[in-house]
Protein backbone atom coordinates (compact mmCIF):
# COMPACT_ATOMS: atom_id res chain seq x y z
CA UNK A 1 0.00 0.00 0.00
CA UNK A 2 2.95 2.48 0.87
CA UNK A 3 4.13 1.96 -2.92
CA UNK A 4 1.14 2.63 -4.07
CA UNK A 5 0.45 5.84 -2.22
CA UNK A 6 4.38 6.99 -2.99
CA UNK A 7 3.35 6.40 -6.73
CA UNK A 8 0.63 8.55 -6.52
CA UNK A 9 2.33 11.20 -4.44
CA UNK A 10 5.30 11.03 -7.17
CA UNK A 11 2.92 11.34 -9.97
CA UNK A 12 1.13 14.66 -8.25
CA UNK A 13 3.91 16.33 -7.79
CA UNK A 14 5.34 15.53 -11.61
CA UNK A 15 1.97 16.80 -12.77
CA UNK A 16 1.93 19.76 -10.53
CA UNK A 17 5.69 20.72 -12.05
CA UNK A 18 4.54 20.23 -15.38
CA UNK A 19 1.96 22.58 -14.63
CA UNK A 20 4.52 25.41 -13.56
CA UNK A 21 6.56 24.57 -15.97
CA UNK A 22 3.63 25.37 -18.77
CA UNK A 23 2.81 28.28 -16.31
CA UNK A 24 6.06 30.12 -16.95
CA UNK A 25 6.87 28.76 -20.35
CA UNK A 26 2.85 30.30 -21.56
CA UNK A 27 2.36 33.07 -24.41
CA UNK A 28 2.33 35.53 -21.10
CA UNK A 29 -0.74 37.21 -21.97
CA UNK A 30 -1.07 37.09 -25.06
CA UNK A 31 -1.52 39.91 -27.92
CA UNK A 32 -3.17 41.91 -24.72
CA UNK A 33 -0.44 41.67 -22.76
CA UNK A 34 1.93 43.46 -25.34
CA UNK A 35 -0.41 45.75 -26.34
CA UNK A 36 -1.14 46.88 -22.99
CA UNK A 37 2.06 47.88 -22.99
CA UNK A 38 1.94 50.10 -25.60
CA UNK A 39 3.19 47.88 -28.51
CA UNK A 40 1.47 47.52 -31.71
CA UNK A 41 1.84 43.99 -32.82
CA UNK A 42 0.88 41.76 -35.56
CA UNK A 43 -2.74 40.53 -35.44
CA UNK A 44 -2.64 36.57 -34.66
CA UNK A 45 -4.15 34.04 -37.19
CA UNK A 46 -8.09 34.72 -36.08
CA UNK A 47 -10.92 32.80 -37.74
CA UNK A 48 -14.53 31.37 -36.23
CA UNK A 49 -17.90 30.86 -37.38
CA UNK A 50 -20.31 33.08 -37.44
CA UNK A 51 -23.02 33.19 -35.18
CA UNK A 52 -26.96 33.02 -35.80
CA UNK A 53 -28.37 33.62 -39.52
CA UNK A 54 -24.87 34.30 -40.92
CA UNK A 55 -22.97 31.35 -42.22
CA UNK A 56 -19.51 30.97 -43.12
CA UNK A 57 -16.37 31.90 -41.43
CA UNK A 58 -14.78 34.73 -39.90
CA UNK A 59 -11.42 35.09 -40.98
CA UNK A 60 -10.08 38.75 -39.50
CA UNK A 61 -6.99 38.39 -42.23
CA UNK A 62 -10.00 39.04 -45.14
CA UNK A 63 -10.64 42.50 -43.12
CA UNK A 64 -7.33 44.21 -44.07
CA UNK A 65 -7.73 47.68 -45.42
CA UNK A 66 -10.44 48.51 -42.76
CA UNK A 67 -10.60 49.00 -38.64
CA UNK A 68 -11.83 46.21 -36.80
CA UNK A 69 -13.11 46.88 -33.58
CA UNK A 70 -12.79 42.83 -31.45
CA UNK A 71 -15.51 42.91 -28.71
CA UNK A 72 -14.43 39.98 -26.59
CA UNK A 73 -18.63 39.76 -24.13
CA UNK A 74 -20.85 37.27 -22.74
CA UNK A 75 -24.57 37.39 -21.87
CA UNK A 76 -23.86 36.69 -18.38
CA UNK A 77 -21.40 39.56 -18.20
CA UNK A 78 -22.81 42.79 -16.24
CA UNK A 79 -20.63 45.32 -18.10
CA UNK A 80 -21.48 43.87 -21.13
CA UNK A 81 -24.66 44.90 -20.99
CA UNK A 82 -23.70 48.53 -19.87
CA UNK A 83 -21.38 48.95 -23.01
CA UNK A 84 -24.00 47.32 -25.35
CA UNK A 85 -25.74 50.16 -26.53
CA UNK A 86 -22.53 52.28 -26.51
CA UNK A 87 -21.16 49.57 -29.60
CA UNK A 88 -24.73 49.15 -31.31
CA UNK A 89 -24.85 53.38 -31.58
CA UNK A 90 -20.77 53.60 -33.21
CA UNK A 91 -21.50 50.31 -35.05
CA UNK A 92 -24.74 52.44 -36.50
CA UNK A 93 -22.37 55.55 -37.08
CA UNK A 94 -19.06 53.99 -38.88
CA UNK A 95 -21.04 52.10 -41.06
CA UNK A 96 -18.71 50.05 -43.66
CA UNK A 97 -15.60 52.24 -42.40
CA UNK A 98 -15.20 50.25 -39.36
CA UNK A 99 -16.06 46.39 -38.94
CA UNK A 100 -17.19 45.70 -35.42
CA UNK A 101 -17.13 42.12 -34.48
CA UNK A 102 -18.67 40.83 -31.37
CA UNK A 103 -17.08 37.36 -29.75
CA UNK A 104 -19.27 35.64 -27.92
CA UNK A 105 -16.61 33.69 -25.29
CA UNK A 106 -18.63 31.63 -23.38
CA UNK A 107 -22.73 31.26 -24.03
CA UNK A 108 -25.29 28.39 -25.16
CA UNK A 109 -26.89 29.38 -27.99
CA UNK A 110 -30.33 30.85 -26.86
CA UNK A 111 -28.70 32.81 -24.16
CA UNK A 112 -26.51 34.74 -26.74
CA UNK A 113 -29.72 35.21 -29.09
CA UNK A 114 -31.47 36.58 -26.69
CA UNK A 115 -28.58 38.70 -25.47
CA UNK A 116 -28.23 39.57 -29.19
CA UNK A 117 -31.96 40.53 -29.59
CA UNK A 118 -32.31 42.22 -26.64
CA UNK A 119 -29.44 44.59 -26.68
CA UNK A 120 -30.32 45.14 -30.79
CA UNK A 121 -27.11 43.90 -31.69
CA UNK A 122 -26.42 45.29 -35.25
CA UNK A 123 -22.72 43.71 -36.43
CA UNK A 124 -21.49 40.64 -36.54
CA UNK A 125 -21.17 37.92 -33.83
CA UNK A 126 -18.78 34.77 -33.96
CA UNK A 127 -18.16 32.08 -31.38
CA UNK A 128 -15.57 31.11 -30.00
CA UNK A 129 -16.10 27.69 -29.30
CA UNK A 130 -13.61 26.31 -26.78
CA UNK A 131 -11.89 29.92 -26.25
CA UNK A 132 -8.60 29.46 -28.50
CA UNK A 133 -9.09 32.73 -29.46
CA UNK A 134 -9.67 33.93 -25.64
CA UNK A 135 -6.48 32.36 -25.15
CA UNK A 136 -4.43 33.77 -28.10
CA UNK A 137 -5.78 37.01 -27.42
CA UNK A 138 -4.53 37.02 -23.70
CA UNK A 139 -8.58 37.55 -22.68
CA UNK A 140 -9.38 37.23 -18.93
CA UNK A 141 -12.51 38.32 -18.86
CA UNK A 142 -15.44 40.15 -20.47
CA UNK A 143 -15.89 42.38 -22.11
CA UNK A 144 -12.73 43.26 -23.58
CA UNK A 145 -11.89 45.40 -26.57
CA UNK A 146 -9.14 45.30 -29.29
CA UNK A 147 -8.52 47.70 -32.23
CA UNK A 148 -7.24 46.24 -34.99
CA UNK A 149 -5.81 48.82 -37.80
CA UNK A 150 -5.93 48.67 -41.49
CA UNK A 151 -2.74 47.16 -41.66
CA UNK A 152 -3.55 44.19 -39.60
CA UNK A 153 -1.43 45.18 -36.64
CA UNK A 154 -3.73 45.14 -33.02
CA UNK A 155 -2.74 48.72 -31.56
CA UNK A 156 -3.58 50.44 -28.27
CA UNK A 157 -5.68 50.68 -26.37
CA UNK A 158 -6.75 47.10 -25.54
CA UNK A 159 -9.80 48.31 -22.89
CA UNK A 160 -10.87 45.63 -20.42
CA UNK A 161 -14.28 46.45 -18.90
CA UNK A 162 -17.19 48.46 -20.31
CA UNK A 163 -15.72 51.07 -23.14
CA UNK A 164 -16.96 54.39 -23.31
CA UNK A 165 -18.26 56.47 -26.19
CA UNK A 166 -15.85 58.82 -26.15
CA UNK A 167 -12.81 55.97 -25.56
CA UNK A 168 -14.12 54.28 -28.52
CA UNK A 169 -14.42 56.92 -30.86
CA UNK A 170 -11.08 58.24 -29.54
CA UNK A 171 -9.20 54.49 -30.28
CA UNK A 172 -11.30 54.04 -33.96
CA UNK A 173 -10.09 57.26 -34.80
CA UNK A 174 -6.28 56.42 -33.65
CA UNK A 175 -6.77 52.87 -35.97
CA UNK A 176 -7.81 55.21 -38.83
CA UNK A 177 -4.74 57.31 -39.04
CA UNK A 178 -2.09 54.55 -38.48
């Protein structure tokens, strides 16, 4: 019986420093954690399918040439619903010079339509079924917001919590002039 608990205790612990080892050898962060530091960076490989009546797949390398404006939310999430109306109104407003793109991280199905319906959502939605793109992204929570420039490069700011009207105007504006 000793052997067998020693075994066991052996094979936590070489689990455990596999786990720290993966903990320190990560992406750190992700694209948000270099962008929150101010550096513009490449935007990673990013494709999912669209969500609802839309079908097909969202591929954010086929947006070059425009803004893209990332909306990392969940129907769950409290300040998602606060900044809801703030992205359906500048959605409404850019029109085709800005593509806003909503990424649902984490819902079943009718919970995100009715999120979607209720809050009038009027761009696109994709899912991002098993949160790779959470990952690559460096998202810990929701909402989150990247700005993606018409060069493909994900510049600053990278706002976590609710964005305001005048923060997102302020950051589409900076994506338009790099």
């Amino acid at each position: 019986m000793r052997v067998v608990r020693a075994a066991a205790a052996l094979t936590v612990l070489a689990l455990l420093g596999l786990l720290v080892w993966d903990v320190a050898h990560a992406g750190h962060g992700g694209v948000a954690a270099k962008v929150d530091k101010g550096h513009i960076v490449s935007a990673p490989e990013t494709t999912m399918p669209f969500f609802g009546s839309r079908n097909g797949t969202f591929d954010l390398a086929a947006y070059r040439g425009k803004v893209v404006v990332l909306n990392f939310w969940a129907s769950w999430c409290v300040d998602c619903k606060l900044e809801a109306k703030t992205l359906h109104d500048a959605a409404a407003k850019w029109g085709s010079n800005v593509v806003f793109v909503g990424v649902d991280g984490s819902d079943l199905t009718g919970a995100a339509a009715k999120y979607m319906k209720h809050y009038d959502v009027n761009y696109s939605v994709v899912r991002d079924i098993g949160a790779h793109v959470q990952s690559t992204w460096g998202v810990t929570g929701f909402p989150e917001t990247f700005f993606v420039d018409p060069q493909g490069r994900v510049i600053p700011p990278h706002v976590v919590g609710p964005i305001g009207a005048g923060d997102l105007k302020a950051a589409i504006q900076r994506a338009l002039a790099a």
